[in-house]
PDB file of N, CA and C in Angstrom:
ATOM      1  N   UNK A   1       0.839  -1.173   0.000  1.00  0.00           N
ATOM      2  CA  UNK A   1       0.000   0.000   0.000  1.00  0.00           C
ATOM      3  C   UNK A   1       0.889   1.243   0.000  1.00  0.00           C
ATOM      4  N   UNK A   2       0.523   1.905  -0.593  1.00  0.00           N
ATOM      5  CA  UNK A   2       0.828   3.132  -1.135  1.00  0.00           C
ATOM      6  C   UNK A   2       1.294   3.995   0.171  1.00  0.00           C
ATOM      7  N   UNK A   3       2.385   4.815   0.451  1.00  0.00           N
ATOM      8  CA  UNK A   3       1.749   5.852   1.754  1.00  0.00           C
ATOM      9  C   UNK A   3       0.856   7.285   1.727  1.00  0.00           C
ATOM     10  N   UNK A   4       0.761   7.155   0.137  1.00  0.00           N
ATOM     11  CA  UNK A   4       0.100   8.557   0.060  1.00  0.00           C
ATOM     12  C   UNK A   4      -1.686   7.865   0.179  1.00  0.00           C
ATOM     13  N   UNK A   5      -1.412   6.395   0.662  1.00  0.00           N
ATOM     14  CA  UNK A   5      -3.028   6.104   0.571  1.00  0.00           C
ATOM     15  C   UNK A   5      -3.185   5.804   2.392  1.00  0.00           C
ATOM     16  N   UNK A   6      -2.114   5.751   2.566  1.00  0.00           N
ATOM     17  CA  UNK A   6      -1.983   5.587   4.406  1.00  0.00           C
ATOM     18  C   UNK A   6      -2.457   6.735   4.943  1.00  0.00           C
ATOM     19  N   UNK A   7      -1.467   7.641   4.423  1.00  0.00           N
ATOM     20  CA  UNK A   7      -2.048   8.649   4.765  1.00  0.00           C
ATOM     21  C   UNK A   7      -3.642   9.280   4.653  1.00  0.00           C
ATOM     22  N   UNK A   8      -3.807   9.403   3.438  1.00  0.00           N
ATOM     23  CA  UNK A   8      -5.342   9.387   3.271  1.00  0.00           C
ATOM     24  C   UNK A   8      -5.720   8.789   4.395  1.00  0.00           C
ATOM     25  N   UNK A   9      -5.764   7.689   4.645  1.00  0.00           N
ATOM     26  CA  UNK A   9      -6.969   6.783   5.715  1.00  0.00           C
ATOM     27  C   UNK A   9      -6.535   7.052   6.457  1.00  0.00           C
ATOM     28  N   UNK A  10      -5.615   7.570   7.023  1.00  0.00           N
ATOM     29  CA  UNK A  10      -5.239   7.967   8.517  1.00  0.00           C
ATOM     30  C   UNK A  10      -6.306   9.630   8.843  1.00  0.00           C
ATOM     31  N   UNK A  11      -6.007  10.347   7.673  1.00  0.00           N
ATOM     32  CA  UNK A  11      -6.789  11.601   7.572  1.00  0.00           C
ATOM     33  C   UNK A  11      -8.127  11.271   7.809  1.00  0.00           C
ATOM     34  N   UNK A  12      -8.530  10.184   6.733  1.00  0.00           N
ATOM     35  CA  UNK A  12     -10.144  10.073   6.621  1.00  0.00           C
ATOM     36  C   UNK A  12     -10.740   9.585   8.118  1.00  0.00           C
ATOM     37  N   UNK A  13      -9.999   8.734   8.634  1.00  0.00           N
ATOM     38  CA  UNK A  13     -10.327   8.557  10.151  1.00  0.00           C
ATOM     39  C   UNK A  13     -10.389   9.842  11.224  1.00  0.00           C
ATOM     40  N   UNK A  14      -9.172  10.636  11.156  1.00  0.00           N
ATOM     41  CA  UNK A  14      -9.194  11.677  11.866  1.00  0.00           C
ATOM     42  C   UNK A  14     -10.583  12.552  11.376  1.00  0.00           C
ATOM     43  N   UNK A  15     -11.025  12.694  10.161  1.00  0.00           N
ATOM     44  CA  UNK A  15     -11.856  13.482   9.876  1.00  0.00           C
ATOM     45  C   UNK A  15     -13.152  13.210  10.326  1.00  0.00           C
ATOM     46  N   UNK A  16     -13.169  11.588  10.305  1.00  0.00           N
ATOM     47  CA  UNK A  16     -14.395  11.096  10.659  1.00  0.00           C
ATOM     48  C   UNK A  16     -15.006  11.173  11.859  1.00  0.00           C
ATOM     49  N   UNK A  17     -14.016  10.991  12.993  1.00  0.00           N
ATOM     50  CA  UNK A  17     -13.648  11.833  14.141  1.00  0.00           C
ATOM     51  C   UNK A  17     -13.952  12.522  15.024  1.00  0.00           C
ATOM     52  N   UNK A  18     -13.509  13.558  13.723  1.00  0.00           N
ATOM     53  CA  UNK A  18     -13.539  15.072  14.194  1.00  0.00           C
ATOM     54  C   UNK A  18     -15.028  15.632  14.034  1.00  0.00           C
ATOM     55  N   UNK A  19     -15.787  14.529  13.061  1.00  0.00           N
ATOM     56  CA  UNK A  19     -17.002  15.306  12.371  1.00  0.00           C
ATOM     57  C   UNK A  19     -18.442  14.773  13.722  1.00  0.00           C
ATOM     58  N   UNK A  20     -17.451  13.477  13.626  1.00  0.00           N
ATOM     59  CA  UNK A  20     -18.603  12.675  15.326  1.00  0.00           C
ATOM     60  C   UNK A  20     -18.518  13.606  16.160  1.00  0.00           C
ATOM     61  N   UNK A  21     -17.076  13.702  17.067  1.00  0.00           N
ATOM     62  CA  UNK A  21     -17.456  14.644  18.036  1.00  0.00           C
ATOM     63  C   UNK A  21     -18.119  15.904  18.200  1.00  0.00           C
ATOM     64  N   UNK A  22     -17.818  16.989  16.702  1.00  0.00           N
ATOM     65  CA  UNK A  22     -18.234  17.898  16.708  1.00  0.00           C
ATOM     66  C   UNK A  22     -20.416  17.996  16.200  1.00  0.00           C
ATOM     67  N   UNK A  23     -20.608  16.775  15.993  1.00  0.00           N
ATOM     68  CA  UNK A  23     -21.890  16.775  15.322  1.00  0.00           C
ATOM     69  C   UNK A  23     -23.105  15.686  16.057  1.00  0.00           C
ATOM     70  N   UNK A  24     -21.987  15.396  17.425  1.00  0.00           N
ATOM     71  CA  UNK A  24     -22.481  14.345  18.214  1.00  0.00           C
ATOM     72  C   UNK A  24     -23.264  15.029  19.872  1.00  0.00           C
ATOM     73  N   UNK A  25     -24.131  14.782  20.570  1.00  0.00           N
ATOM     74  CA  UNK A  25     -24.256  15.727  21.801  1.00  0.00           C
ATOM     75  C   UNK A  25     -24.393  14.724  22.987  1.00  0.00           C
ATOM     76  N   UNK A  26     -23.473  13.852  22.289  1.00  0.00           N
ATOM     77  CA  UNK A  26     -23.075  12.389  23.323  1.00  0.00           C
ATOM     78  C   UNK A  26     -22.070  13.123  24.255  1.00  0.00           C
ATOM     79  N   UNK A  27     -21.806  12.518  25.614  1.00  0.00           N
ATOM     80  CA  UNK A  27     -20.820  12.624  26.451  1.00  0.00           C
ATOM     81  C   UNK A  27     -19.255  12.057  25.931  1.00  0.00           C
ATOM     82  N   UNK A  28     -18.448  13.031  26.067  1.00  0.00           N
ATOM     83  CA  UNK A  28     -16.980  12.348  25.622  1.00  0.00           C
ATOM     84  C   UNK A  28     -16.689  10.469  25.771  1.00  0.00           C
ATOM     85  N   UNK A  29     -17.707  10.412  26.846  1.00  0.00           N
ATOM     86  CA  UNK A  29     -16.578   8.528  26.880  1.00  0.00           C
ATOM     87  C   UNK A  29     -17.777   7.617  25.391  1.00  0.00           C
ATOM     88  N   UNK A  30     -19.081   7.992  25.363  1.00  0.00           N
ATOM     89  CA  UNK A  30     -19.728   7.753  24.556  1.00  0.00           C
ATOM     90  C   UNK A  30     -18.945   8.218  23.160  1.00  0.00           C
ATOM     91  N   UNK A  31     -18.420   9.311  22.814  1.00  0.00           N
ATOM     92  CA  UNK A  31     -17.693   9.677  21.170  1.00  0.00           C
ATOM     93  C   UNK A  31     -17.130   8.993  21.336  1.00  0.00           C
ATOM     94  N   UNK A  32     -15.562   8.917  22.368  1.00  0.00           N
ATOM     95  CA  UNK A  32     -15.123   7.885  22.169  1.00  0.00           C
ATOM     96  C   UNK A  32     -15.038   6.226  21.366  1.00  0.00           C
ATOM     97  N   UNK A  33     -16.346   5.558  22.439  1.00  0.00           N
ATOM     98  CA  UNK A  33     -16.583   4.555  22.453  1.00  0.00           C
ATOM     99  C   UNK A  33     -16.989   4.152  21.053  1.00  0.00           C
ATOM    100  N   UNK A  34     -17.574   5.233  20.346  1.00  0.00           N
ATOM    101  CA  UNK A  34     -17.758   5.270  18.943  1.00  0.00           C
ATOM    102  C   UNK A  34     -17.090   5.624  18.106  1.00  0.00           C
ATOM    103  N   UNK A  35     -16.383   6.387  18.135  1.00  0.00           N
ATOM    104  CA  UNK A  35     -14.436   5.959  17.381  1.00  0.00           C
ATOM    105  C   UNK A  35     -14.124   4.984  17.367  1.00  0.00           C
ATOM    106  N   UNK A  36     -13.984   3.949  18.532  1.00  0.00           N
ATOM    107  CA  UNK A  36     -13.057   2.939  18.599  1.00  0.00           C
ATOM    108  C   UNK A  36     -14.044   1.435  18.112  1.00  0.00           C
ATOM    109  N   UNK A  37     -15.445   1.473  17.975  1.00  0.00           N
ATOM    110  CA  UNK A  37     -16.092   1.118  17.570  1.00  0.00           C
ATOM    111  C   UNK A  37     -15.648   0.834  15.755  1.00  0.00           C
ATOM    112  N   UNK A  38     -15.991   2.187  15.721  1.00  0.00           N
ATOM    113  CA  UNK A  38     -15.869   2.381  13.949  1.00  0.00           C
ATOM    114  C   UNK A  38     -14.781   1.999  13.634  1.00  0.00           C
ATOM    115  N   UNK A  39     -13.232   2.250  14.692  1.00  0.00           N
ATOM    116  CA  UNK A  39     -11.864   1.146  14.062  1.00  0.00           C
ATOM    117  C   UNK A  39     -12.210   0.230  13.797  1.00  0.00           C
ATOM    118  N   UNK A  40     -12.879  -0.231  14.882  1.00  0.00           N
ATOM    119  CA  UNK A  40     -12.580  -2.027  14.879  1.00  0.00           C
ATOM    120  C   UNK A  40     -13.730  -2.292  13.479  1.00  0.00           C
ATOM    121  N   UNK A  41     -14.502  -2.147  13.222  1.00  0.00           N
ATOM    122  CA  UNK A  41     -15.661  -2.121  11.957  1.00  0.00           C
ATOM    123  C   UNK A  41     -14.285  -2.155  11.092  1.00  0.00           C
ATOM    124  N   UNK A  42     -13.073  -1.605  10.804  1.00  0.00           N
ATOM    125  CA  UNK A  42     -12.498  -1.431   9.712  1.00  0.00           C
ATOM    126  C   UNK A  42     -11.473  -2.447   9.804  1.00  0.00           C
ATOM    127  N   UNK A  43     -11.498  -3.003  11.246  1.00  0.00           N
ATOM    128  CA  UNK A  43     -10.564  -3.983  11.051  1.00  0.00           C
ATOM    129  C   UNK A  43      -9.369  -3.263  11.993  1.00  0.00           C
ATOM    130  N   UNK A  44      -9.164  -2.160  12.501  1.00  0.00           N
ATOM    131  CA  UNK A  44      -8.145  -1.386  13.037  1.00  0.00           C
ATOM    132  C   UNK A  44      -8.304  -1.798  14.837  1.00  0.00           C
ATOM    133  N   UNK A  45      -7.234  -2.184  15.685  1.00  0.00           N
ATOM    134  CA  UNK A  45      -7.821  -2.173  17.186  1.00  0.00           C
ATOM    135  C   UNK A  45      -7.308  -0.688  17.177  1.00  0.00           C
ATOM    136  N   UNK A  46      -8.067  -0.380  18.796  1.00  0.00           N
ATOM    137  CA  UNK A  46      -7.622   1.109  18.968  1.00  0.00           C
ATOM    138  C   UNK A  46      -5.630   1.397  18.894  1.00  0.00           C
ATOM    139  N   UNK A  47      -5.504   0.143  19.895  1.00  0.00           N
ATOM    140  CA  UNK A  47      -3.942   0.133  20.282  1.00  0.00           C
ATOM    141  C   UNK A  47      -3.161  -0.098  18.985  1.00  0.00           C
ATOM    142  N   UNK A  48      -3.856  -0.855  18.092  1.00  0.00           N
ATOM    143  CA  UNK A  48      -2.504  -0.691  16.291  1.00  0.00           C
ATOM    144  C   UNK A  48      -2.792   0.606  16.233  1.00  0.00           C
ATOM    145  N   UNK A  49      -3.609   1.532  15.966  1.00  0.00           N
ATOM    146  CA  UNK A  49      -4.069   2.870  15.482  1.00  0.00           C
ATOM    147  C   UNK A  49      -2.957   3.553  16.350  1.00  0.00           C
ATOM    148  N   UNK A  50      -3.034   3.587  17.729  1.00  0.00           N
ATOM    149  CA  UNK A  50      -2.402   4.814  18.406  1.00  0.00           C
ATOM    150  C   UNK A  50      -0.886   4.144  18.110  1.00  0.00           C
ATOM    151  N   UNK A  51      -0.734   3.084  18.087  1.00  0.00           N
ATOM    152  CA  UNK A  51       0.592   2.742  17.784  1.00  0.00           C
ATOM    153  C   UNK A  51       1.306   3.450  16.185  1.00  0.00           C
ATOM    154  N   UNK A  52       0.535   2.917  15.298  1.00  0.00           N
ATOM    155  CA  UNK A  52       0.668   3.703  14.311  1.00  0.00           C
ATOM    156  C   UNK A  52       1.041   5.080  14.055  1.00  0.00           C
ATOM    157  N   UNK A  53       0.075   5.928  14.915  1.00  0.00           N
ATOM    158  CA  UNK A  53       0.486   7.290  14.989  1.00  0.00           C
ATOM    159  C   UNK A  53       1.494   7.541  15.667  1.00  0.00           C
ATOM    160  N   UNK A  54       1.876   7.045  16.840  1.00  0.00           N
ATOM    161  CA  UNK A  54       2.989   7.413  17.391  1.00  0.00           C
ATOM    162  C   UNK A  54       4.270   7.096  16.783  1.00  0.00           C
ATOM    163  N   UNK A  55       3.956   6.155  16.517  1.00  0.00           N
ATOM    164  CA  UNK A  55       5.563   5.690  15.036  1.00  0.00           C
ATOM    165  C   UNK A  55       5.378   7.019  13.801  1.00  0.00           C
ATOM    166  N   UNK A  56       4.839   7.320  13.527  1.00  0.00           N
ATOM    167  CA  UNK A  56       4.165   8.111  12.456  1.00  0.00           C
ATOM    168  C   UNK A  56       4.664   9.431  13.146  1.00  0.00           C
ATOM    169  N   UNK A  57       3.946   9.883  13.966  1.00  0.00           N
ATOM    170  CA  UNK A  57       4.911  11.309  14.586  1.00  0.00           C
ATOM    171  C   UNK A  57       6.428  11.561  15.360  1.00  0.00           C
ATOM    172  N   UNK A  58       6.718  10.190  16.029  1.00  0.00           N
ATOM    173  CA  UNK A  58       7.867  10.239  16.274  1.00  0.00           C
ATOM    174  C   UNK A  58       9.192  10.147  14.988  1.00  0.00           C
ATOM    175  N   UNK A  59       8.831   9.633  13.548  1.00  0.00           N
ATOM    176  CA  UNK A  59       9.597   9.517  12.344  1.00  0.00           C
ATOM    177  C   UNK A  59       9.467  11.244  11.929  1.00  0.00           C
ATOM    178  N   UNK A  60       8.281  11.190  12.251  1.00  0.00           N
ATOM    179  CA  UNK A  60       8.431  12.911  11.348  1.00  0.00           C
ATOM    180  C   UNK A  60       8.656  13.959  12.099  1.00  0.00           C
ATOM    181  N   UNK A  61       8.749  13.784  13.372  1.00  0.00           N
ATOM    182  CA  UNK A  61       9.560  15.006  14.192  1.00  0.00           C
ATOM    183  C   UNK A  61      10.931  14.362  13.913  1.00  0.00           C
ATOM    184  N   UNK A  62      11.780  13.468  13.622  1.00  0.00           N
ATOM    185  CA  UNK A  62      13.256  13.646  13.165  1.00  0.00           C
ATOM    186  C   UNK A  62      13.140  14.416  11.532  1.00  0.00           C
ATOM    187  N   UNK A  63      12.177  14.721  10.733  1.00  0.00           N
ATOM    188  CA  UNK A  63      12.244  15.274   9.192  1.00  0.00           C
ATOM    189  C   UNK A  63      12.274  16.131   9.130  1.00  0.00           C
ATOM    190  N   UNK A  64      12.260  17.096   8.170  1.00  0.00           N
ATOM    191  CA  UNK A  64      11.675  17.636   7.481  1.00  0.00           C
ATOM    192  C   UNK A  64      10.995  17.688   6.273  1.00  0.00           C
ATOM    193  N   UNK A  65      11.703  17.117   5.442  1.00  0.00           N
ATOM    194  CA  UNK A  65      11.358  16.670   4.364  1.00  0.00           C
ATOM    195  C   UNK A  65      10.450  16.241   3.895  1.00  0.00           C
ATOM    196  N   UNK A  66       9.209  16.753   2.787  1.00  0.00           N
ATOM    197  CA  UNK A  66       8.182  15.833   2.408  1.00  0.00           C
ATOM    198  C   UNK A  66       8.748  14.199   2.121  1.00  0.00           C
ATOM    199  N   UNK A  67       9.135  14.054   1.146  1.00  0.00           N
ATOM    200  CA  UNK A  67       9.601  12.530   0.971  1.00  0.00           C
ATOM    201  C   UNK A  67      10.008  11.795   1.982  1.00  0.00           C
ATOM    202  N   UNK A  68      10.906  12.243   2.789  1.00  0.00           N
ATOM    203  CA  UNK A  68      11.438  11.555   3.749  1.00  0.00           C
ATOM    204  C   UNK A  68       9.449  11.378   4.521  1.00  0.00           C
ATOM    205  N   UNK A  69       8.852  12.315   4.608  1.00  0.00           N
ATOM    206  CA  UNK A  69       7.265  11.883   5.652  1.00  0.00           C
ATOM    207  C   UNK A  69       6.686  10.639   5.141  1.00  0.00           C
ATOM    208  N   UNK A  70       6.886  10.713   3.723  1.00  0.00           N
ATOM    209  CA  UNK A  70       5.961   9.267   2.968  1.00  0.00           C
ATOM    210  C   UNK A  70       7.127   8.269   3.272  1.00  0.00           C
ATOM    211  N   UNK A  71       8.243   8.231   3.807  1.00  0.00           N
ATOM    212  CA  UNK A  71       9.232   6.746   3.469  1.00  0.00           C
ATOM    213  C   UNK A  71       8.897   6.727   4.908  1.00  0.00           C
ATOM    214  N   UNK A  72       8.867   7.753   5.853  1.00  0.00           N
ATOM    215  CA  UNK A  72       8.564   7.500   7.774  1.00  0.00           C
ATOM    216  C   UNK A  72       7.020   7.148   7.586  1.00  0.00           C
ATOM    217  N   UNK A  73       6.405   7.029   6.957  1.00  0.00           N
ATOM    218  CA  UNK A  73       4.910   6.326   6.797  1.00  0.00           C
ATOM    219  C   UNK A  73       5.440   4.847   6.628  1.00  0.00           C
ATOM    220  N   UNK A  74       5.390   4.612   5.433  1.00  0.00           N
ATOM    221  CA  UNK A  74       5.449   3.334   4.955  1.00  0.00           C
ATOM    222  C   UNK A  74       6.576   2.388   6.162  1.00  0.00           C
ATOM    223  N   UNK A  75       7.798   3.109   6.964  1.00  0.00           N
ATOM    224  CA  UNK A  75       8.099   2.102   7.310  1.00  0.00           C
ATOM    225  C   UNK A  75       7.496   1.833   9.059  1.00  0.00           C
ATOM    226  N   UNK A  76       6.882   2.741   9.496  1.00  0.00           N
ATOM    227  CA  UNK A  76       5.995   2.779  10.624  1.00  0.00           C
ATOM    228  C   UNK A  76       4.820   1.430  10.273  1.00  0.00           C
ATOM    229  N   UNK A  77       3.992   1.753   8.963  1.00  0.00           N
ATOM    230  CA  UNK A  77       3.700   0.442   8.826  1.00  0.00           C
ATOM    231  C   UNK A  77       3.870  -0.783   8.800  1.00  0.00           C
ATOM    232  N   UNK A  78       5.180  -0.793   8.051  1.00  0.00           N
ATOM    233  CA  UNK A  78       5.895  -2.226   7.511  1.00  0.00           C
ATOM    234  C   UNK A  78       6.617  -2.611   8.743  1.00  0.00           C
ATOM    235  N   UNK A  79       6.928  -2.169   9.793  1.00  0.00           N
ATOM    236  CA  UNK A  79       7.624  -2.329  11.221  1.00  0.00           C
ATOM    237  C   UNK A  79       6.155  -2.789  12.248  1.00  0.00           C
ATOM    238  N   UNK A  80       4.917  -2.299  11.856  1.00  0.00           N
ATOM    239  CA  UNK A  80       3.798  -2.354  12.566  1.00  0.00           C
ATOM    240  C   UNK A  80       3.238  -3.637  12.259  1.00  0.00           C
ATOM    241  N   UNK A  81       3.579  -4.255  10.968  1.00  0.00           N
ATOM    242  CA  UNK A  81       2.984  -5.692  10.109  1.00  0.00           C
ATOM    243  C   UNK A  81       3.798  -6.436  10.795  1.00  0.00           C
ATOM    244  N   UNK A  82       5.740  -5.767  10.848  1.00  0.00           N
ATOM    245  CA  UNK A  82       6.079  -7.179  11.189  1.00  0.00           C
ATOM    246  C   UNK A  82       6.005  -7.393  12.565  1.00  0.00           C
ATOM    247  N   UNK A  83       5.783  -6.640  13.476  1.00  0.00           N
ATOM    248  CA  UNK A  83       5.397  -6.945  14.729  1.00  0.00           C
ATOM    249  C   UNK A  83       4.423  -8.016  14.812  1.00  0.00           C
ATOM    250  N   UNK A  84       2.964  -7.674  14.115  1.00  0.00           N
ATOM    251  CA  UNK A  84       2.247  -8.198  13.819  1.00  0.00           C
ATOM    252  C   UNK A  84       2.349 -10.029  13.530  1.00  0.00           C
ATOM    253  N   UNK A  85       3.139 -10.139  12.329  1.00  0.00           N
ATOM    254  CA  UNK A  85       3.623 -11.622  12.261  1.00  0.00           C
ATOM    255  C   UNK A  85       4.491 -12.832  12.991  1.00  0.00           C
ATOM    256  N   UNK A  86       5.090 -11.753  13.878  1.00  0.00           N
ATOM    257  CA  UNK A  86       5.956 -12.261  15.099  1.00  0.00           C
ATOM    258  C   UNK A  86       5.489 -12.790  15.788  1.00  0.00           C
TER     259      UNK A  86
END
């Protein structure tokens, strides 16, 4: 997978999100609970997700570089799979 498509779905999640909480008049542990809901619907647990991101922001606070952000994507993933198979 692509990282410019990782990215996307990382966005489209955040957006999705952002659009619950702000369009929701549920109590915070309820949005929540429906975030982490809608991961798992995609197949995502909460803990790969936050793992993900944190590999994902800890690669790109050493960058700057656009390119270098898409190669600190892809290998946050490919380090996240092989955990995974281990």
């Amino acid at each position: 997978m692509r990282a410019s498509n990782i990215l996307a779905f990382i966005c489209g999640i955040a957006a999705g999100a952002a659009a619950t909480a702000f369009m929701t008049s549920d109590k915070g542990d309820k949005t929540r609970a429906a975030i982490i809901n809608l991961l798992q619907e995609k197949g995502i647990s909460k803990d790969k997700f936050e793992d993900i991101i944190a590999r994902v922001k800890a690669k790109i606070n050493e960058i700057t570089d656009m390119s270098d952000i898409e190669v600190a994507i892809d290998e946050s993933i490919k380090e996240q799979e092989e955990e995974e198979e281990a």
